[in-house]
PDB file of N, CA and C in Angstrom:
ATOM      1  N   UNK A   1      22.692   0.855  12.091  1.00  0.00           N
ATOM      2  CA  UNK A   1      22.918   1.849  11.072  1.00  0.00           C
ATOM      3  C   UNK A   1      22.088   1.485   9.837  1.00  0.00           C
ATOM      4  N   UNK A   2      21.395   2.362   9.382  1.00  0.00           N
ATOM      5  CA  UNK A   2      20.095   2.114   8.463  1.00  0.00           C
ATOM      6  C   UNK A   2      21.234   1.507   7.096  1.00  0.00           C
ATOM      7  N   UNK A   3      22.039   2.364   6.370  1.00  0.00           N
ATOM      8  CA  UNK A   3      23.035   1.517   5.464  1.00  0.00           C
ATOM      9  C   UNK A   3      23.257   0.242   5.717  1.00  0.00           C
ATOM     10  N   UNK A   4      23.580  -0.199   6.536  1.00  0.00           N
ATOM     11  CA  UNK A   4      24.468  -1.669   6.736  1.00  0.00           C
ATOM     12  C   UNK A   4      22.449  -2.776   6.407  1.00  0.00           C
ATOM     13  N   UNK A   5      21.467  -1.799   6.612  1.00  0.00           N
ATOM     14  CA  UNK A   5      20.231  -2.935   6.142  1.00  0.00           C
ATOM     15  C   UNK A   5      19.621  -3.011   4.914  1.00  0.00           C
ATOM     16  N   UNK A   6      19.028  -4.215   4.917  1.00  0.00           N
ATOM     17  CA  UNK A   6      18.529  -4.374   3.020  1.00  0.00           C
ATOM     18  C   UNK A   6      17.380  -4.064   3.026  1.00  0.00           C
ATOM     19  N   UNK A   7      17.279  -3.165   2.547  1.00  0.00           N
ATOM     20  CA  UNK A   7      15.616  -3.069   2.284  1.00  0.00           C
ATOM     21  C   UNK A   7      14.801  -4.282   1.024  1.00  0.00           C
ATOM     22  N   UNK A   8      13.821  -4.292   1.524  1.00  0.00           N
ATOM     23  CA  UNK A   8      12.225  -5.365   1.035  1.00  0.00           C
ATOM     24  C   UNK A   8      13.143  -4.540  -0.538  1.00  0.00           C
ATOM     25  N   UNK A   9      12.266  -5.265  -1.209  1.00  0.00           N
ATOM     26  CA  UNK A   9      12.247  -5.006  -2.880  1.00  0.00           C
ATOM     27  C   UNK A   9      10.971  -5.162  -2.769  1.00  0.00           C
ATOM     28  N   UNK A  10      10.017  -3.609  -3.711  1.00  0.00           N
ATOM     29  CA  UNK A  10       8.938  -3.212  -3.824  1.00  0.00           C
ATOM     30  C   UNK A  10       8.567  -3.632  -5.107  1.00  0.00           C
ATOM     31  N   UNK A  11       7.423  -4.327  -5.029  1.00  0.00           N
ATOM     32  CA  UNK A  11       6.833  -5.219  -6.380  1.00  0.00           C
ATOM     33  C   UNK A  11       5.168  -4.193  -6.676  1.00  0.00           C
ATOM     34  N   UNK A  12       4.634  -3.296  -7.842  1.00  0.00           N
ATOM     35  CA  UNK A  12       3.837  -2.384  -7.900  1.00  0.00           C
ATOM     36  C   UNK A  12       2.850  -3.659  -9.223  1.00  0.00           C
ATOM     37  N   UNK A  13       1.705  -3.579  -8.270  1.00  0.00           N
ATOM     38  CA  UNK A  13       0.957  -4.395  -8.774  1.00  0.00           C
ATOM     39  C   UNK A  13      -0.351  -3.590  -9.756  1.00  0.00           C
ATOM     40  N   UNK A  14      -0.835  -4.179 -11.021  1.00  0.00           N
ATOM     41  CA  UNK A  14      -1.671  -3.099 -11.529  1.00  0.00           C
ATOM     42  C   UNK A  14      -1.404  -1.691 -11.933  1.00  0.00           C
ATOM     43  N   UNK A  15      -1.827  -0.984 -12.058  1.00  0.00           N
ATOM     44  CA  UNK A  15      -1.393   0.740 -12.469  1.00  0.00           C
ATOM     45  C   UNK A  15      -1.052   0.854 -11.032  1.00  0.00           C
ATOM     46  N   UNK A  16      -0.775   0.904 -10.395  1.00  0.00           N
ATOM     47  CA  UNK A  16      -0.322   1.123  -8.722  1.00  0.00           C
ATOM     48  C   UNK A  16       0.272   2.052  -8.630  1.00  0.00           C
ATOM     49  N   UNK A  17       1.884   2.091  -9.475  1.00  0.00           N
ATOM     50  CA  UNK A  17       2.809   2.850  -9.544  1.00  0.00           C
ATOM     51  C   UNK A  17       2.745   4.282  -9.896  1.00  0.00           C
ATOM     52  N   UNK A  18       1.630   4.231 -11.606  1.00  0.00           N
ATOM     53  CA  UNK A  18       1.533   5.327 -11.832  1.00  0.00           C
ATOM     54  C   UNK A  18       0.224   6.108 -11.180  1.00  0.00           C
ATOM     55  N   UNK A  19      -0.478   5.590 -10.548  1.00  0.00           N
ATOM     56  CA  UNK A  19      -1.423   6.263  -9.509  1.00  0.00           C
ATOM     57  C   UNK A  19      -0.694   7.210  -8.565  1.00  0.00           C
ATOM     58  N   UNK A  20       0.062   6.245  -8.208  1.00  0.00           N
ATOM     59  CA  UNK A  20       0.886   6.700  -6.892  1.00  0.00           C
ATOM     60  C   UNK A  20       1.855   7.991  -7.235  1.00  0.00           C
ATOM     61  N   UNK A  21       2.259   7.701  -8.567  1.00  0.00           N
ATOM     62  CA  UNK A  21       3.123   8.779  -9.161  1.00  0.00           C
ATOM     63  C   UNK A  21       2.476  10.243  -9.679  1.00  0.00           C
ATOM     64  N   UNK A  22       1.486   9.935  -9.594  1.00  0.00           N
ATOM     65  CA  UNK A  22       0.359  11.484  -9.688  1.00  0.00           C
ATOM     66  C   UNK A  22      -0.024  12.287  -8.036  1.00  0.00           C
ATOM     67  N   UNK A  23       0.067  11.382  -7.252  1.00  0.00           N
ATOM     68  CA  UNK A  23       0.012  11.873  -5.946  1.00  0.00           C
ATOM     69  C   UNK A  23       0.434  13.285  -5.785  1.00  0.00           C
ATOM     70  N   UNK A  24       0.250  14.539  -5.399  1.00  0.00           N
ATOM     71  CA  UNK A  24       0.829  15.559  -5.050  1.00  0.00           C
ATOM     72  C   UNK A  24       2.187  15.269  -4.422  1.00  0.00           C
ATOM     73  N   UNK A  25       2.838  16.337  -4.942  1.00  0.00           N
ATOM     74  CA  UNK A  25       4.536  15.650  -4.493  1.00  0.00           C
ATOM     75  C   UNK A  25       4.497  16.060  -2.757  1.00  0.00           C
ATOM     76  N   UNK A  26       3.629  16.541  -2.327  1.00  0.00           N
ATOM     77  CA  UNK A  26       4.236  16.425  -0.655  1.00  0.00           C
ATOM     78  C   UNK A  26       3.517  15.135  -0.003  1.00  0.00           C
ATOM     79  N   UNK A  27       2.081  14.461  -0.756  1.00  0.00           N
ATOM     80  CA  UNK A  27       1.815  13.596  -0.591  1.00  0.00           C
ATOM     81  C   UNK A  27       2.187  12.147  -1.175  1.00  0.00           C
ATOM     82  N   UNK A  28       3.182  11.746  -2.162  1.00  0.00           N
ATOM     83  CA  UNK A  28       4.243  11.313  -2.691  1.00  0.00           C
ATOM     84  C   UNK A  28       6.103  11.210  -1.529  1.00  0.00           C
ATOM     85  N   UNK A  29       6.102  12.048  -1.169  1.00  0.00           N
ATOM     86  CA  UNK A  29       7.152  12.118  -0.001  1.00  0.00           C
ATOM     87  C   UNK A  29       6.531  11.844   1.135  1.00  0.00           C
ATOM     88  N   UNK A  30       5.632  11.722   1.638  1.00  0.00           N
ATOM     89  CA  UNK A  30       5.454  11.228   2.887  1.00  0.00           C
ATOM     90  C   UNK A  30       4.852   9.584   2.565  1.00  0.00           C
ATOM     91  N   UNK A  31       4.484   9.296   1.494  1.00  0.00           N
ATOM     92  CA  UNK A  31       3.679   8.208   1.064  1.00  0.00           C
ATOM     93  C   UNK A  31       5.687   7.195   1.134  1.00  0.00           C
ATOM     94  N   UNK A  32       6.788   7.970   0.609  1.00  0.00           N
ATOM     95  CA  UNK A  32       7.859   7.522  -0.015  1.00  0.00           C
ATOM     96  C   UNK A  32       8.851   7.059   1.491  1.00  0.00           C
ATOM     97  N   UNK A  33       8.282   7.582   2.551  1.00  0.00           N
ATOM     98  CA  UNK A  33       8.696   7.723   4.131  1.00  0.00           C
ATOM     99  C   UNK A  33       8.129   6.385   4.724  1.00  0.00           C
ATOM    100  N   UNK A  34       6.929   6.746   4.295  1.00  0.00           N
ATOM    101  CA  UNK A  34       5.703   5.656   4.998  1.00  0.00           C
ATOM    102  C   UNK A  34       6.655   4.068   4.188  1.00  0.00           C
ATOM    103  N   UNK A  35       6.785   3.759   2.891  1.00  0.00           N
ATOM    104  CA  UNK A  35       7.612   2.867   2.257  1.00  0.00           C
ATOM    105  C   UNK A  35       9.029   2.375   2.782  1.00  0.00           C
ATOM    106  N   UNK A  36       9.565   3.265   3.238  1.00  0.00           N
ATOM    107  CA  UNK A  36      10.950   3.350   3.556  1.00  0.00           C
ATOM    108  C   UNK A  36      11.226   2.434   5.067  1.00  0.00           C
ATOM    109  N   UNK A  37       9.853   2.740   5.839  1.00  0.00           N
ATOM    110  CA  UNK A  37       9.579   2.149   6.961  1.00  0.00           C
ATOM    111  C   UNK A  37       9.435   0.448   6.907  1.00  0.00           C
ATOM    112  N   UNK A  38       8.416   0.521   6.248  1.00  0.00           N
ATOM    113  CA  UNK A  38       8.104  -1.011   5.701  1.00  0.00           C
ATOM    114  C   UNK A  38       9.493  -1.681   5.315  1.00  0.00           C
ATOM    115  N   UNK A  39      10.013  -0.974   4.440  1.00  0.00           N
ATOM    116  CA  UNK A  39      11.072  -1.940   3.871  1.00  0.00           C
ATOM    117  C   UNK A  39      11.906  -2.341   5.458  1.00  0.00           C
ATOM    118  N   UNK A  40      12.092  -1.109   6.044  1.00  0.00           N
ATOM    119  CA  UNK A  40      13.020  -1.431   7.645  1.00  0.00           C
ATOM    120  C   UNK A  40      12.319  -2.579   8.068  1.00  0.00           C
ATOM    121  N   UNK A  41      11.041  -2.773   7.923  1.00  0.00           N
ATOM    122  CA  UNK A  41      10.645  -3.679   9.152  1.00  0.00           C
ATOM    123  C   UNK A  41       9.726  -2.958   9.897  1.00  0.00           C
ATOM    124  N   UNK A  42       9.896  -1.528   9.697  1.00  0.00           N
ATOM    125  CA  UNK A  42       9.182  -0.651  10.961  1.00  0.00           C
ATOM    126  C   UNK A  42       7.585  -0.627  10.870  1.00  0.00           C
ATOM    127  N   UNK A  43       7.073  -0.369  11.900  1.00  0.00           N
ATOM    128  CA  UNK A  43       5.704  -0.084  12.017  1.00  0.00           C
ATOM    129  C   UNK A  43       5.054   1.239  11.366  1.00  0.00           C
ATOM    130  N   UNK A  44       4.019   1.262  10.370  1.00  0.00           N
ATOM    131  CA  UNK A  44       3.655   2.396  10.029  1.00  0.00           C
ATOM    132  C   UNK A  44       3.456   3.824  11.103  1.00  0.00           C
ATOM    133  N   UNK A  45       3.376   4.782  10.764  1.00  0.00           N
ATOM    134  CA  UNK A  45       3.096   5.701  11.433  1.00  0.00           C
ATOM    135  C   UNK A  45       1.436   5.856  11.128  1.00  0.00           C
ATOM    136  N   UNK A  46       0.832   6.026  10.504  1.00  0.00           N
ATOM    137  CA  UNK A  46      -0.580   5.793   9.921  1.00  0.00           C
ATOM    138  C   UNK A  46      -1.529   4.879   9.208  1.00  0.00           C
ATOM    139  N   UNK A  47      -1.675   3.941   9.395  1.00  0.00           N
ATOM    140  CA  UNK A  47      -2.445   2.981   8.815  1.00  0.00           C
ATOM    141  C   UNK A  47      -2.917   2.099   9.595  1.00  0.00           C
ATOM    142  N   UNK A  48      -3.388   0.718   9.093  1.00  0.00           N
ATOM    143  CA  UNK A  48      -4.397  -0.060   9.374  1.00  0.00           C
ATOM    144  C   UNK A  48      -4.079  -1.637   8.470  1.00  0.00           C
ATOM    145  N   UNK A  49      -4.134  -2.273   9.173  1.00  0.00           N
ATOM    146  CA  UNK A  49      -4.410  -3.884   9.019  1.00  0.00           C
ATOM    147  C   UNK A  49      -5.806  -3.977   8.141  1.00  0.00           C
ATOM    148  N   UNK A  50      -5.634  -4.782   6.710  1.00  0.00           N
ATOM    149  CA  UNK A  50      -7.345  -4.836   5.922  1.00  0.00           C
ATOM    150  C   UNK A  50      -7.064  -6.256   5.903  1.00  0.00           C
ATOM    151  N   UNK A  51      -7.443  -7.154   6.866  1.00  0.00           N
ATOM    152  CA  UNK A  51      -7.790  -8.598   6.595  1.00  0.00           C
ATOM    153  C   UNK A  51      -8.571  -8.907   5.776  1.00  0.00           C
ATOM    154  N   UNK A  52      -9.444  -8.251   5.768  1.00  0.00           N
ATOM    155  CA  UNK A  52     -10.532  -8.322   4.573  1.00  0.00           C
ATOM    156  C   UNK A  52     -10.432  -9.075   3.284  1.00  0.00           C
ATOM    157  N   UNK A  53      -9.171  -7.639   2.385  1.00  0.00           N
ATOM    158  CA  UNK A  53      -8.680  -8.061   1.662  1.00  0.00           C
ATOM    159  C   UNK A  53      -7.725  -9.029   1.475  1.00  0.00           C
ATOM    160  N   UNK A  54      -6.827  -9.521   2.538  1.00  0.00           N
ATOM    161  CA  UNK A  54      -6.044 -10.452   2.482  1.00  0.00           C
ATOM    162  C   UNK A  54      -5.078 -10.718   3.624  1.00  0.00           C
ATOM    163  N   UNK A  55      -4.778 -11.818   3.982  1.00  0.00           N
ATOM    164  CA  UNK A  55      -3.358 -12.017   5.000  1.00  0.00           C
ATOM    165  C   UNK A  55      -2.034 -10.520   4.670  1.00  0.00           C
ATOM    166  N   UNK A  56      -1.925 -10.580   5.742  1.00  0.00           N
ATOM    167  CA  UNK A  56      -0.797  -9.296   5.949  1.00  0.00           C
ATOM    168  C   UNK A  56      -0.632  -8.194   5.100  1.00  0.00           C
ATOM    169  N   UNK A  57      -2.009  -7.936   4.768  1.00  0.00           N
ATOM    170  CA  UNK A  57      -2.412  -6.844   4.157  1.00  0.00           C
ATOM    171  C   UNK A  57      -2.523  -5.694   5.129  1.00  0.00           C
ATOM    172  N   UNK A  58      -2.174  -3.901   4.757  1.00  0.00           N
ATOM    173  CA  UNK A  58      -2.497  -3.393   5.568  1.00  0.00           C
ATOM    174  C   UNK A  58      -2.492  -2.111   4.535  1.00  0.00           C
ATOM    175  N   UNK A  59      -2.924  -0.869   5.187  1.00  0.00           N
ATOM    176  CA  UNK A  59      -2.731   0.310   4.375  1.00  0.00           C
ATOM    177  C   UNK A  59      -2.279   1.593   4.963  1.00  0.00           C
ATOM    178  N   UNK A  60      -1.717   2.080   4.094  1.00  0.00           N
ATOM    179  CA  UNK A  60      -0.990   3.278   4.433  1.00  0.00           C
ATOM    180  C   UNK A  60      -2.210   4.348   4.395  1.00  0.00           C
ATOM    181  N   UNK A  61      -2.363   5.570   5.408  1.00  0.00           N
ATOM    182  CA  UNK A  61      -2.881   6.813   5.114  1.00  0.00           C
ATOM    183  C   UNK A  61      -2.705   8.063   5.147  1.00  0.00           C
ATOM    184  N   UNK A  62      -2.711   8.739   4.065  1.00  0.00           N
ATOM    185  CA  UNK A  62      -1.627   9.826   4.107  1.00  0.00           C
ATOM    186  C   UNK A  62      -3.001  10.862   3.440  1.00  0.00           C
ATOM    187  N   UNK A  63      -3.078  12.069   4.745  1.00  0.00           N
ATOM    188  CA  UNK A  63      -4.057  13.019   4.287  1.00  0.00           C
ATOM    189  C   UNK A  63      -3.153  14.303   5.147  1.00  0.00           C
ATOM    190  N   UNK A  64      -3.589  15.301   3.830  1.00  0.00           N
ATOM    191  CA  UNK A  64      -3.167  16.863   4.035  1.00  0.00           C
ATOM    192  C   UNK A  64      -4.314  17.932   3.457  1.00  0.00           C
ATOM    193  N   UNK A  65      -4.414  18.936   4.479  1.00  0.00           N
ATOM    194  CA  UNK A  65      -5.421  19.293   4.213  1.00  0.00           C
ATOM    195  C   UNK A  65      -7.157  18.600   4.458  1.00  0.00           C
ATOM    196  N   UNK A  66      -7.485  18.813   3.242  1.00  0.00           N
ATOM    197  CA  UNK A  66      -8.878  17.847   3.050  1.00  0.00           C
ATOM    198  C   UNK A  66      -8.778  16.944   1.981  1.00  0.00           C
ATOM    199  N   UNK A  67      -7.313  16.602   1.605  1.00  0.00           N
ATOM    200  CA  UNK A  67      -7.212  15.738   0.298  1.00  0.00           C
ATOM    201  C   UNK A  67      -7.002  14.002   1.443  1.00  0.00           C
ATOM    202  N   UNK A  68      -7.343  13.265   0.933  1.00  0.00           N
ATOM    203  CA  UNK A  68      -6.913  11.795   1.574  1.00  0.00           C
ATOM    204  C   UNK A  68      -6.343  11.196   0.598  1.00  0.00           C
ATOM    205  N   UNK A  69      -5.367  10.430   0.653  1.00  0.00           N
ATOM    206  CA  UNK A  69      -4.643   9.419  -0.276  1.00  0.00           C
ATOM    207  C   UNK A  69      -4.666   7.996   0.664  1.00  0.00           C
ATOM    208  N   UNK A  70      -4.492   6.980  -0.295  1.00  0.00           N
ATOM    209  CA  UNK A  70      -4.357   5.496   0.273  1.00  0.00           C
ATOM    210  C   UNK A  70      -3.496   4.402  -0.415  1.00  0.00           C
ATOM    211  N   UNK A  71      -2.862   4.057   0.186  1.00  0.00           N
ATOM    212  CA  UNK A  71      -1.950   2.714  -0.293  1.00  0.00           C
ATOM    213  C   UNK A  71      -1.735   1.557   0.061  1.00  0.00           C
ATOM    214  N   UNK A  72      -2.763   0.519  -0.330  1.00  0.00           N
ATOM    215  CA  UNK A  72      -2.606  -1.002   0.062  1.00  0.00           C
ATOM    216  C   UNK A  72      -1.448  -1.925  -0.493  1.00  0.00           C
ATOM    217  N   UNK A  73      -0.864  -2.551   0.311  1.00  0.00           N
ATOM    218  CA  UNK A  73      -0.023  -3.383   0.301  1.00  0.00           C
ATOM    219  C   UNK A  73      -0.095  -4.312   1.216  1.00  0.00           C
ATOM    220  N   UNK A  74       0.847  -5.266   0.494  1.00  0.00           N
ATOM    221  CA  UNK A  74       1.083  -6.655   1.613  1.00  0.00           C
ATOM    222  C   UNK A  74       2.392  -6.746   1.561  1.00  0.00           C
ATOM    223  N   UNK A  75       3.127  -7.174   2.874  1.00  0.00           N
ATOM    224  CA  UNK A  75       4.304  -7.329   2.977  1.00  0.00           C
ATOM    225  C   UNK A  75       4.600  -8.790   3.113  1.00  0.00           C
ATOM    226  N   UNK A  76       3.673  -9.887   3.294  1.00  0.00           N
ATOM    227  CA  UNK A  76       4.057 -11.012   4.116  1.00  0.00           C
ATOM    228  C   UNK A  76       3.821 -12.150   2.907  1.00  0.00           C
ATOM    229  N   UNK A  77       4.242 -11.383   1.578  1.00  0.00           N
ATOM    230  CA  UNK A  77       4.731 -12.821   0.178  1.00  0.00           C
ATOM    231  C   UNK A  77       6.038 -13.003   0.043  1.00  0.00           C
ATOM    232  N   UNK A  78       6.609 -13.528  -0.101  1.00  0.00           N
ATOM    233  CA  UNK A  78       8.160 -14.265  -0.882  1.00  0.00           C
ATOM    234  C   UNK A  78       8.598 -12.820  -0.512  1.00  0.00           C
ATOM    235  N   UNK A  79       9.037 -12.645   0.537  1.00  0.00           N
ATOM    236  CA  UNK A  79      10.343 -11.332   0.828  1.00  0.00           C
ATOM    237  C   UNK A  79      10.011 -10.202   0.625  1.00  0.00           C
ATOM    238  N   UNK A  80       8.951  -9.751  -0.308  1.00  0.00           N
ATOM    239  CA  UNK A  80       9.102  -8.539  -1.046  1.00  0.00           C
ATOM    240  C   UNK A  80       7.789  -7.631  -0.652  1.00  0.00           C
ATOM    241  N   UNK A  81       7.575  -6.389  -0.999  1.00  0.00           N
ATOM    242  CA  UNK A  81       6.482  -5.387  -0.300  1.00  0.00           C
ATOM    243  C   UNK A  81       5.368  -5.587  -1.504  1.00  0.00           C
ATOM    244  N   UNK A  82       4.137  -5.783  -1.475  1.00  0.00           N
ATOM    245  CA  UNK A  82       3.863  -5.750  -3.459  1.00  0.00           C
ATOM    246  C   UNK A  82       2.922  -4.716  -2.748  1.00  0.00           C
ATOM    247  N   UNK A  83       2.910  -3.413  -3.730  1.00  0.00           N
ATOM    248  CA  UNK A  83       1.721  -2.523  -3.404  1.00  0.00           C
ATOM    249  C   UNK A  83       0.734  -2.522  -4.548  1.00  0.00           C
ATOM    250  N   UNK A  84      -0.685  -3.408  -3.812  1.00  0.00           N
ATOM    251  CA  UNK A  84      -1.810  -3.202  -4.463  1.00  0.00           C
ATOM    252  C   UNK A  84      -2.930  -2.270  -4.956  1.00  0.00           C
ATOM    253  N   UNK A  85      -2.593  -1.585  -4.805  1.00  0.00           N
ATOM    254  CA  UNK A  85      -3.791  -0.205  -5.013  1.00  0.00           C
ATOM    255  C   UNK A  85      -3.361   1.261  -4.304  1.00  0.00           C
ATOM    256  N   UNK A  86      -3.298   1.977  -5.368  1.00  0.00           N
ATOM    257  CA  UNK A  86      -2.890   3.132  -4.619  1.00  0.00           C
ATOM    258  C   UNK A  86      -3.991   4.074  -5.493  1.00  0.00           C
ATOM    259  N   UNK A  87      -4.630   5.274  -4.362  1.00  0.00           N
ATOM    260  CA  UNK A  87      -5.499   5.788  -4.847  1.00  0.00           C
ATOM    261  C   UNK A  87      -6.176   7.094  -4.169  1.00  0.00           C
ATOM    262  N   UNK A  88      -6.586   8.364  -4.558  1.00  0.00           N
ATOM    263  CA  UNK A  88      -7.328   9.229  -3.799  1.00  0.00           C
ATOM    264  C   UNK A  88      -8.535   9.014  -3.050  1.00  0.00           C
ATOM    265  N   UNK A  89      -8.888   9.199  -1.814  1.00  0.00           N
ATOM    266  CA  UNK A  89      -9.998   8.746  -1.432  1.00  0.00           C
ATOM    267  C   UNK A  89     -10.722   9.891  -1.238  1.00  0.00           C
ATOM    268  N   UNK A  90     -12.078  10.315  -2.057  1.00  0.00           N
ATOM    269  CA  UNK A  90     -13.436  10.827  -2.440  1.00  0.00           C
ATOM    270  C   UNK A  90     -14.122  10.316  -1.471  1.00  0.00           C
ATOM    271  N   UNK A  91     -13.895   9.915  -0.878  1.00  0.00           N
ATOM    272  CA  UNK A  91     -15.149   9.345  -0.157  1.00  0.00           C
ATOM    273  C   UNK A  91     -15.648  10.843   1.010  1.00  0.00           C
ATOM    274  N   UNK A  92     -17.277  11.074   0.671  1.00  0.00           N
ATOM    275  CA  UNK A  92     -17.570  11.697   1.790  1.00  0.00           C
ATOM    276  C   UNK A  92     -18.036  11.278   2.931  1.00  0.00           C
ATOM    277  N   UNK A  93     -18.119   9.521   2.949  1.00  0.00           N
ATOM    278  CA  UNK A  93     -18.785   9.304   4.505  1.00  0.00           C
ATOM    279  C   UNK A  93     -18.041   8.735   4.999  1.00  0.00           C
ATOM    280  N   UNK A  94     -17.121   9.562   5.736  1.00  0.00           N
ATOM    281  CA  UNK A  94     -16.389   8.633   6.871  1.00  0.00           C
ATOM    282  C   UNK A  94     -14.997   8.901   6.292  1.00  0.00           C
ATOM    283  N   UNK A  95     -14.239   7.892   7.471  1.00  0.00           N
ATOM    284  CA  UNK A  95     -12.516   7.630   7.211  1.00  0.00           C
ATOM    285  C   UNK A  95     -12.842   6.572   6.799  1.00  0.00           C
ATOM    286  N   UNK A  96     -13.664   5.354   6.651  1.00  0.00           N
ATOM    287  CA  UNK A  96     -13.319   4.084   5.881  1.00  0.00           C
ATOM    288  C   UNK A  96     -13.387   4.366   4.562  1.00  0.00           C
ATOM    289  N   UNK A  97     -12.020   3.153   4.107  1.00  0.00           N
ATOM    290  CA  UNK A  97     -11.643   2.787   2.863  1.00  0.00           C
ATOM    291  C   UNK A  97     -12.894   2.821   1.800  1.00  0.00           C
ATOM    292  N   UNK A  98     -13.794   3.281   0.870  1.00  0.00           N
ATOM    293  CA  UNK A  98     -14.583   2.757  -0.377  1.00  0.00           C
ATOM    294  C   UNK A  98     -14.361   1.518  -0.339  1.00  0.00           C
ATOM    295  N   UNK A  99     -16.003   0.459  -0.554  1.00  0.00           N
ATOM    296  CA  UNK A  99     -15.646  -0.506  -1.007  1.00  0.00           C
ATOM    297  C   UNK A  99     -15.121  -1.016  -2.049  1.00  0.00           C
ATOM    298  N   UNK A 100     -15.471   0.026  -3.370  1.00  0.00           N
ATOM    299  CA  UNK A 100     -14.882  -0.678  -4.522  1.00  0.00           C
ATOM    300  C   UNK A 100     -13.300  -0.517  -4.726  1.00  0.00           C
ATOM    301  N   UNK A 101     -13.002   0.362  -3.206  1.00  0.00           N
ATOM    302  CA  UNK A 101     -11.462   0.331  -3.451  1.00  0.00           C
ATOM    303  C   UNK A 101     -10.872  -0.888  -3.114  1.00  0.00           C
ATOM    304  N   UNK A 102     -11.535  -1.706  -2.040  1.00  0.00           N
ATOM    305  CA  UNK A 102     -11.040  -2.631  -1.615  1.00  0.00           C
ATOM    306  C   UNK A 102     -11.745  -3.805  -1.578  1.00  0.00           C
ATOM    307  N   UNK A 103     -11.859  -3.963  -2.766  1.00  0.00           N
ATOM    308  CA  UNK A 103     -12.497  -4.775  -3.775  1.00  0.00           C
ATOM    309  C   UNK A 103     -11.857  -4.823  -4.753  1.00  0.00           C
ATOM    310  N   UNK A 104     -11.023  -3.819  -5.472  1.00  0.00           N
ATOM    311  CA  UNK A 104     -10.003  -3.828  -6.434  1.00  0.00           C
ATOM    312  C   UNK A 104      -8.602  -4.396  -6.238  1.00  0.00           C
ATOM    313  N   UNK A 105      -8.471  -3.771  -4.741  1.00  0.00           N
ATOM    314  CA  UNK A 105      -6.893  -4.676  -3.640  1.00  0.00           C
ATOM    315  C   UNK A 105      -7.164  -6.038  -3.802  1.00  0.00           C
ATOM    316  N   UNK A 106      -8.497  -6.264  -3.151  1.00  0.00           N
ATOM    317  CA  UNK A 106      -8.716  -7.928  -2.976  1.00  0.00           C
ATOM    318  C   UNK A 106      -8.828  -8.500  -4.177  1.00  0.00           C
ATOM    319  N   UNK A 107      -8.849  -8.352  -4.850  1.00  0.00           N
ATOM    320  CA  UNK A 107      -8.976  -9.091  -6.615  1.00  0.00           C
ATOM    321  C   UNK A 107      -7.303  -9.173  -7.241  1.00  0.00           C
ATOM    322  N   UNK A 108      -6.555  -7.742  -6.907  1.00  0.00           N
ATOM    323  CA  UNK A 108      -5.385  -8.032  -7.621  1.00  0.00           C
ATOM    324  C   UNK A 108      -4.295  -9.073  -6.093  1.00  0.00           C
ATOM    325  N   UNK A 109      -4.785  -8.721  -4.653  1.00  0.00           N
ATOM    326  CA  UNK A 109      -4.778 -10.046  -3.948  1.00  0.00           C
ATOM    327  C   UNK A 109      -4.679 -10.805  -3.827  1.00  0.00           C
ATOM    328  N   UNK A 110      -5.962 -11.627  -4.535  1.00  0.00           N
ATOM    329  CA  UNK A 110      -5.907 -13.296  -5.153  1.00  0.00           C
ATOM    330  C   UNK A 110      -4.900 -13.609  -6.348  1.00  0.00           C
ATOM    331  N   UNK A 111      -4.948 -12.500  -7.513  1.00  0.00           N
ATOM    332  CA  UNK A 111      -4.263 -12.680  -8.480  1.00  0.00           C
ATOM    333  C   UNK A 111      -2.694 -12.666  -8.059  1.00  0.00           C
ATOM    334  N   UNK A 112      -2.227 -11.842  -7.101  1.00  0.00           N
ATOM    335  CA  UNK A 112      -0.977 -12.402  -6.787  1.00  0.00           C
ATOM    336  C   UNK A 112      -0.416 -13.570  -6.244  1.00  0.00           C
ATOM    337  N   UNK A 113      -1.080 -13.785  -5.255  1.00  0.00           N
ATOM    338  CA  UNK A 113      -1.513 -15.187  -4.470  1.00  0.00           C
ATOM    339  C   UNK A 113      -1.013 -16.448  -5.416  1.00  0.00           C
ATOM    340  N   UNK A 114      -2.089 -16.178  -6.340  1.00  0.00           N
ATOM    341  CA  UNK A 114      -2.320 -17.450  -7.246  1.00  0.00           C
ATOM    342  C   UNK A 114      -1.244 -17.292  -8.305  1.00  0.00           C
ATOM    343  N   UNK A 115      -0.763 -16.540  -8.986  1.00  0.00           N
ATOM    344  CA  UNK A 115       0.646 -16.698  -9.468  1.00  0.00           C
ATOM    345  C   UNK A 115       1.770 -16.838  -9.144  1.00  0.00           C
ATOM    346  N   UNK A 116       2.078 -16.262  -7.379  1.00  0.00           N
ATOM    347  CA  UNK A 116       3.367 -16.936  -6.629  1.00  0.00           C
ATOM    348  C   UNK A 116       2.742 -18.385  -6.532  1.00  0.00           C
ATOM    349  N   UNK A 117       2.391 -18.933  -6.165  1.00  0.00           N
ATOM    350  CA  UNK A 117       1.952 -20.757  -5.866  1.00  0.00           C
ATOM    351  C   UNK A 117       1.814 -21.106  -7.353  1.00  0.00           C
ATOM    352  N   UNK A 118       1.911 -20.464  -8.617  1.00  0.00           N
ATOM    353  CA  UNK A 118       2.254 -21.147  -9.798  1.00  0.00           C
ATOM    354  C   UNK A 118       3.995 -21.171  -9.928  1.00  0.00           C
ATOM    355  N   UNK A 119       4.585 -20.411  -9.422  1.00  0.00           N
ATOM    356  CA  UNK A 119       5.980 -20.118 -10.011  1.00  0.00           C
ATOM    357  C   UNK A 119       6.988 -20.643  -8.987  1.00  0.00           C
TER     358      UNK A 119
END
């Protein structure tokens, strides 16, 4: 019974939150589904593993229409979900991520990294 479980506690790294909070609200509710999963434990319905950017990093993808949205996170620090970058993806070549998007994940990445192993 989904009640009787605890969900992750979501840690919003950088402007993350309010990115995410501009999202179109039907892309905001499915982005809020895709979250809900994670916290269960469950396997995304859309996304992708970015080793790239970091250990147990992965990203959410949520497109309607011809709009694309994206949400990197890592689940696998001290208990909790931290979402690194959330953002519209412009990109016209291809379904891959922009690099400078994930280049921005991997930077606030390290910076989390390196302040849990201070605290």
């Amino acid at each position: 019974m989904i009640a009787d479980l605890e969900l992750k506690e979501i840690r919003w790294q950088g402007n993350s939150r309010k990115v995410a909070h501009r999202f179109p609200k039907r892309m905001r509710k499915a982005l809020g589904k895709e979250i809900t999963r994670i916290q269960l434990g469950l396997q995304l319905r859309n996304g992708d593993w970015l080793p790239t950017v970091g250990a147990g990093v992965q990203e959410i993808r949520i497109a309607y229409s011809k709009e694309a949205y994206r949400v990197i996170y890592v689940v696998a620090l001290a208990d909790c979900i931290y979402v690194l970058h959330a953002f519209n993806k412009k990109s016209k070549k291809g379904i891959a991520t922009p690099k400078e998007e994930l280049d921005l994940a991997s930077k606030r990445y390290k910076e989390l990294v390196s302040s849990l192993r201070r605290s």
